[in-house]
Structure formats: C-alpha cells, structure tokens
Protein backbone atom coordinates (compact mmCIF):
# COMPACT_ATOMS: atom_id res chain seq x y z
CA UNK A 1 2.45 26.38 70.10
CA UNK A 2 5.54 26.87 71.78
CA UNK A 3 7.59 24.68 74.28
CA UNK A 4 7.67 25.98 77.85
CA UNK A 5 11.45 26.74 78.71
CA UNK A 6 11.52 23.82 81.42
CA UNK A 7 10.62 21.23 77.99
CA UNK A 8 12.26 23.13 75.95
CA UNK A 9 15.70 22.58 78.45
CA UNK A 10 14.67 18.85 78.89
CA UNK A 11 14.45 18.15 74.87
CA UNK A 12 18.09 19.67 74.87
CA UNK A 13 19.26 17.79 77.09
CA UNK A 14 17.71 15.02 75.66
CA UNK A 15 18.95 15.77 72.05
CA UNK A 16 22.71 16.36 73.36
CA UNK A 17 22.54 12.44 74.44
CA UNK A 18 20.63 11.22 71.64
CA UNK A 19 22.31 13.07 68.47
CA UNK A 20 25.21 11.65 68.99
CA UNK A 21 24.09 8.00 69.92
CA UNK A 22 22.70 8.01 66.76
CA UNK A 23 25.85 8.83 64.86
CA UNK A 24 27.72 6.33 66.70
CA UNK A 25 26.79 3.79 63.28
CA UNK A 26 29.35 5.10 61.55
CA UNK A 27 31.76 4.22 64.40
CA UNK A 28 30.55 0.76 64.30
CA UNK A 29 31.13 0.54 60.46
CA UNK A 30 34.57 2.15 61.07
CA UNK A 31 35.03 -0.63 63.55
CA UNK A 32 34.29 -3.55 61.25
CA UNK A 33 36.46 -2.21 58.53
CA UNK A 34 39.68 -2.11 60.57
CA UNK A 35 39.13 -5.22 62.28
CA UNK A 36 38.36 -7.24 59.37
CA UNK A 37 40.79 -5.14 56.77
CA UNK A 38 38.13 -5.17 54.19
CA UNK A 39 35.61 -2.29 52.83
CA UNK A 40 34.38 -4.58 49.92
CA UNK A 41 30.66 -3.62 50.08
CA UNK A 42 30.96 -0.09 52.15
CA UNK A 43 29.69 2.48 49.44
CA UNK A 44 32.66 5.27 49.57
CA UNK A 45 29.93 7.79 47.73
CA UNK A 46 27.25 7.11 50.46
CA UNK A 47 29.78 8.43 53.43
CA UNK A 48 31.57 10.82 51.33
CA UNK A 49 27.77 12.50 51.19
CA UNK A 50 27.01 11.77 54.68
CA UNK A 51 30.40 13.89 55.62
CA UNK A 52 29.04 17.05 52.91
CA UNK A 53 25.52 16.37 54.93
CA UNK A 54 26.85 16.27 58.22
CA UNK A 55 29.48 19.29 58.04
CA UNK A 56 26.84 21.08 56.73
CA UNK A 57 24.18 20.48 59.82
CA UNK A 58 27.49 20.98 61.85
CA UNK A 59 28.10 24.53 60.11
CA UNK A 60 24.49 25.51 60.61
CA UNK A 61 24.35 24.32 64.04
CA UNK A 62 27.76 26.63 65.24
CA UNK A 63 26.08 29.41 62.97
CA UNK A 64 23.13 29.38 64.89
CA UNK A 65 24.62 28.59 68.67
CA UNK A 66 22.74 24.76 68.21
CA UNK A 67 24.49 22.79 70.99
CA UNK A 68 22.58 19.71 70.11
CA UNK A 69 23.24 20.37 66.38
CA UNK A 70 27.29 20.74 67.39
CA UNK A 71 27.41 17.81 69.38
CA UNK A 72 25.36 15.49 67.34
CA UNK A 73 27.16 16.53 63.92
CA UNK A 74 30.30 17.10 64.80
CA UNK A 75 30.69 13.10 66.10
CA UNK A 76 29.04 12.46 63.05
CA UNK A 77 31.41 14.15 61.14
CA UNK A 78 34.43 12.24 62.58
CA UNK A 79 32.55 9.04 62.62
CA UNK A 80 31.90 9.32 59.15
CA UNK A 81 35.41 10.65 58.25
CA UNK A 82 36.57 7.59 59.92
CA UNK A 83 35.40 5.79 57.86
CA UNK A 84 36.00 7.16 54.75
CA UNK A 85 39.73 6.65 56.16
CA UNK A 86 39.30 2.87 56.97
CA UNK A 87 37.84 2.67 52.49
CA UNK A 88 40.93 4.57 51.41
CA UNK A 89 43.04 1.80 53.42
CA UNK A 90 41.04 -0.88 52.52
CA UNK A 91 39.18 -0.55 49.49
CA UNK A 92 39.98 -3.72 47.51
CA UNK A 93 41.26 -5.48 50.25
C-alpha cells in the first residue's frame, strides 16, 4: 500500500531533519577526541567502515535523486571522516 503524496512529502521532510540528527554521534565523538587529545578506546576500523557504509548510502542516494539519503549521509560522511582525522592525530595519545 502506497503513501499518499501529502505523507509521502511529510516523511521527507521528516527524514531530511532526522537523518542527519542521527549522524550528529559521530560529531560528538569527534568532539571528545579533540578536546581531550586522546582516541585510546575509539575503534579506527569501526569508523573507517562506517565512512565505506555511509559513502555508499550517500552514492546511492545522489544516484537515485534521495534528498533525505544526501542529506543524512553526506553529514555522516564528514562526521565520520572527522573523526577518523581526530584517531590519526591522536591515536596513542
């Protein structure tokens, strides 16, 4: 059964604001890496997947015209990079 365009425009909406709030973790983690110059028990392997997962959702999503997908991966996808920045810094510090 399909959506009616009026839900179907209101779960867009909805996703564009709630995609990325959810990716806004790996801000946080990029946040407490920085601030307290130490990655000790960040797994570099876990985000270094996250960023193949996420640019891959992020390619499908531009593929396919997804806005929600765009927006929601590609903060992800920096998020995530960020972090992967902040272990390369600090990994062992």
């Amino acid at each position: 059964m399909a959506l009616g365009d009026k839900r179907l425009r209101w779960l867009q909406r909805y996703m564009n604001c709630i995609g990325p709030l959810g990716n806004l973790m790996f801000y946080f983690q990029a946040y407490e890496i920085f601030v307290s110059r130490s990655a000790g028990a960040v797994s570099f392997t876990g985000f270094a997947i996250s960023v193949v997962g996420l640019s891959s959702w992020l390619i499908y999503g531009i593929a396919i015209r997804n806005t929600p997908l765009i927006v929601a991966n590609a903060v992800g996808v920096a998020g995530a990079l960020t972090v992967l920045a902040g272990l390369l810094r600090y990994a062992g510090a």
